[in-house]
N, C-alpha and C. Protein backbone atom coordinates (compact mmCIF):
# COMPACT_ATOMS: atom_id res chain seq x y z
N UNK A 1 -23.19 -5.06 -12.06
CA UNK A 1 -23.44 -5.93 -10.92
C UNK A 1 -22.65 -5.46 -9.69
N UNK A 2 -21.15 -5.10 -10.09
CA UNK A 2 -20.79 -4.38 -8.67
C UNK A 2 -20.72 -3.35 -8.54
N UNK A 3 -20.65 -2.53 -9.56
CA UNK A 3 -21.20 -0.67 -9.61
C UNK A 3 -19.27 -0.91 -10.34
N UNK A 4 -18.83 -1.62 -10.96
CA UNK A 4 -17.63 -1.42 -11.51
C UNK A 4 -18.11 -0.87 -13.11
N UNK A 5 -17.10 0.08 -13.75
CA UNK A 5 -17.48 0.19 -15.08
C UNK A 5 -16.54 -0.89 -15.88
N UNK A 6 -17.16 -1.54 -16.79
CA UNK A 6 -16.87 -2.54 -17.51
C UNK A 6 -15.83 -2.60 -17.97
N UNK A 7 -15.25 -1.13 -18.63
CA UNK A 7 -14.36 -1.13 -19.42
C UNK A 7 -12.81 -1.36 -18.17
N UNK A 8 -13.01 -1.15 -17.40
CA UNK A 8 -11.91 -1.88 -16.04
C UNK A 8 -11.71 -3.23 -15.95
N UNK A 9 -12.68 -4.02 -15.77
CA UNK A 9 -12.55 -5.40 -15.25
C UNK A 9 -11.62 -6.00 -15.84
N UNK A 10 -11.53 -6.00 -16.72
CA UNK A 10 -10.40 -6.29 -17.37
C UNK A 10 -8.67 -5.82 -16.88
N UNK A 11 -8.52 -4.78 -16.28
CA UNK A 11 -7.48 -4.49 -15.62
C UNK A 11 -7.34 -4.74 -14.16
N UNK A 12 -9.06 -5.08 -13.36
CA UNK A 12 -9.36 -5.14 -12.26
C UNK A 12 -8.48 -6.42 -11.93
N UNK A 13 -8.69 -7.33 -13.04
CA UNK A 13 -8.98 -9.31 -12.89
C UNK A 13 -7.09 -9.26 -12.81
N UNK A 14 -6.26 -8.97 -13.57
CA UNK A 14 -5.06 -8.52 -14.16
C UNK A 14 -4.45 -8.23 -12.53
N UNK A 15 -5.03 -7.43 -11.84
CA UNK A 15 -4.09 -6.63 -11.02
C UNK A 15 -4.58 -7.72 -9.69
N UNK A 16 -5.57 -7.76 -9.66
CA UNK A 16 -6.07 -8.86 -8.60
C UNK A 16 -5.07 -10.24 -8.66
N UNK A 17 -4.88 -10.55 -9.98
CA UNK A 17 -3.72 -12.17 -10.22
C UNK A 17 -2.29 -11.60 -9.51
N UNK A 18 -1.68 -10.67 -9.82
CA UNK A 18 -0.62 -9.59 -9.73
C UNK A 18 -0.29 -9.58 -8.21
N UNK A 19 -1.15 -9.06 -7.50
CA UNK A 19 -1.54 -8.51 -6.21
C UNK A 19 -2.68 -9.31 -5.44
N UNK A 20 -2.09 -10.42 -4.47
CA UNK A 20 -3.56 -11.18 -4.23
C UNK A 20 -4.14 -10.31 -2.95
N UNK A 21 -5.33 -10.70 -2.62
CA UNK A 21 -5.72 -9.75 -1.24
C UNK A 21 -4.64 -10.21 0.37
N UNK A 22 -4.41 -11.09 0.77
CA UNK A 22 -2.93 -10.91 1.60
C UNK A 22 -2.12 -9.86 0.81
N UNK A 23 -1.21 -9.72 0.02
CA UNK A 23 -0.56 -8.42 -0.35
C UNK A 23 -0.97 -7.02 -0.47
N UNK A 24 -2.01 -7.32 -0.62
CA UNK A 24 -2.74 -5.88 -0.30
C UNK A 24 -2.42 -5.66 1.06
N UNK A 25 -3.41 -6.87 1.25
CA UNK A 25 -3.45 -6.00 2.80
C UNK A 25 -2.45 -5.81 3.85
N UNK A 26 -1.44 -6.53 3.59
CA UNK A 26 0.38 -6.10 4.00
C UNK A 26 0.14 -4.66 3.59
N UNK A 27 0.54 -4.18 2.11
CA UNK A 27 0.28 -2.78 2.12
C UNK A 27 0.08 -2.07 2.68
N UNK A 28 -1.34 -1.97 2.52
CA UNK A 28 -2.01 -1.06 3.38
C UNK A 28 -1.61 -1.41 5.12
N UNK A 29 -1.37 -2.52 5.10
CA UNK A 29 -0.83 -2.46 6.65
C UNK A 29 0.72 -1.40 6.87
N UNK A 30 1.44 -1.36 6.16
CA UNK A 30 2.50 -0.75 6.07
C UNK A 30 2.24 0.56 5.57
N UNK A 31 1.03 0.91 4.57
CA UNK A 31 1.02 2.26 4.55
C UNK A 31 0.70 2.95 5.97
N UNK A 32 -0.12 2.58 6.62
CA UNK A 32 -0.84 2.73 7.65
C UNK A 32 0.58 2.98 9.18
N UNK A 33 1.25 2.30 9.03
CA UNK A 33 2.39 2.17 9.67
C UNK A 33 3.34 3.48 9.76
N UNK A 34 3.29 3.56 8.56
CA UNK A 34 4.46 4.63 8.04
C UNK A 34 3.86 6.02 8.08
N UNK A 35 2.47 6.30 7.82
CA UNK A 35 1.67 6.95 8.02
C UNK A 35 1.72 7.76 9.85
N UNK A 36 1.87 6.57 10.57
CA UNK A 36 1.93 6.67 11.88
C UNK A 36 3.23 7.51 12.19
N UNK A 37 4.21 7.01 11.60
CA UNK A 37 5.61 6.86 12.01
C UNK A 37 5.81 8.59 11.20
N UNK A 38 5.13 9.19 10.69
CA UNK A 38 5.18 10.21 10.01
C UNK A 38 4.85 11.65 10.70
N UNK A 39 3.70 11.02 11.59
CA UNK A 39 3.00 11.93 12.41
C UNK A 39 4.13 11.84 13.84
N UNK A 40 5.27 11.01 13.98
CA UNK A 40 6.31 10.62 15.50
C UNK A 40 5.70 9.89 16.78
N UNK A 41 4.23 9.15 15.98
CA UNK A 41 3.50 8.01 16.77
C UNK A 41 4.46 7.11 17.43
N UNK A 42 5.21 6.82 18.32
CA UNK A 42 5.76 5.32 18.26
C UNK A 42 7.16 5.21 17.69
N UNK A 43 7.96 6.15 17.66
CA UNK A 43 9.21 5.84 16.73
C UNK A 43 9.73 7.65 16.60
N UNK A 44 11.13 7.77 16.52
CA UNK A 44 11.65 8.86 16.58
C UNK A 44 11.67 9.71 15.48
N UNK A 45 11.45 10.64 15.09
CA UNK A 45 11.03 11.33 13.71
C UNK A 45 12.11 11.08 12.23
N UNK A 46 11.24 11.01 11.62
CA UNK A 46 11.67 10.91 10.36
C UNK A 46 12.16 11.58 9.03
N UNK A 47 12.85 11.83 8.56
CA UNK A 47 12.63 12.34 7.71
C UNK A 47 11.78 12.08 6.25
N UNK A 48 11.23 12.77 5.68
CA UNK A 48 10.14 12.64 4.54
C UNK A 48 10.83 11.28 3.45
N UNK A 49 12.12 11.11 3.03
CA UNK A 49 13.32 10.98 2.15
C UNK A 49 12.96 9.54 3.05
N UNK A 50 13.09 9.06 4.02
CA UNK A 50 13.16 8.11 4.78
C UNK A 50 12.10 7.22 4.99
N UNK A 51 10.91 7.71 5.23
CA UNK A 51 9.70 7.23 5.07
C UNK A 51 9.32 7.06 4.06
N UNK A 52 9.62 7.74 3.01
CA UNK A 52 9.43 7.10 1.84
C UNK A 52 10.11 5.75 1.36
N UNK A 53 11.19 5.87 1.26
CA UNK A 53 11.92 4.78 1.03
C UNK A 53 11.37 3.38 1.88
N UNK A 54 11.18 3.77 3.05
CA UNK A 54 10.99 2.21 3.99
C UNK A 54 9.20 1.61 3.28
N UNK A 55 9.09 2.91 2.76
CA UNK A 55 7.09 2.09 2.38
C UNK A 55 7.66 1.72 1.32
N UNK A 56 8.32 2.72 0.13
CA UNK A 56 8.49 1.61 -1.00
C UNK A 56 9.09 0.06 -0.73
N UNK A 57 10.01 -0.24 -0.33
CA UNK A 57 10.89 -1.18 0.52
C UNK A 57 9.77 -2.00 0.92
N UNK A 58 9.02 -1.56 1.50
CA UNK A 58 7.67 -2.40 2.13
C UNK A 58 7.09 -2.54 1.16
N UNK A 59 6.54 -2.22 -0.29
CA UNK A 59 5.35 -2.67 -0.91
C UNK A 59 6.60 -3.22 -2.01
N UNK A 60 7.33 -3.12 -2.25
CA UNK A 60 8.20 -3.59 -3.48
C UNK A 60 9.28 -4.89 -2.97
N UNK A 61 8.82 -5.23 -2.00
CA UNK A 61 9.64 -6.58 -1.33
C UNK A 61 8.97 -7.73 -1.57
């Protein structure tokens, strides 16, 4: 019905309770961010070690 294979939904339903769609989409708002901040969009350069840390920090908060 949604082009999902079956044998998922079961981990789909799981991660969806886990992770509601607001937290996602923080995420991805912060991947998107850091992403920026990677390329020296908007903010003084980074190091790799650094940007990493602030997205984990961001999705693990």
């Amino acid at each position: 019905l949604l082009g999902i294979n079956p044998y998922f939904v079961k981990e789909y339903h799981t991660a969806a309770q886990i992770y509601p769609m607001k937290r996602v989409s923080g995420i991805i708002t912060s991947i998107r961010r850091i992403d920026m901040k990677s390329k020296g969009l908007g903010t003084v350069p980074l190091t790799p070690k650094d940007l990493l840390q602030e997205l984990l920090l961001a999705i693990f908060q």
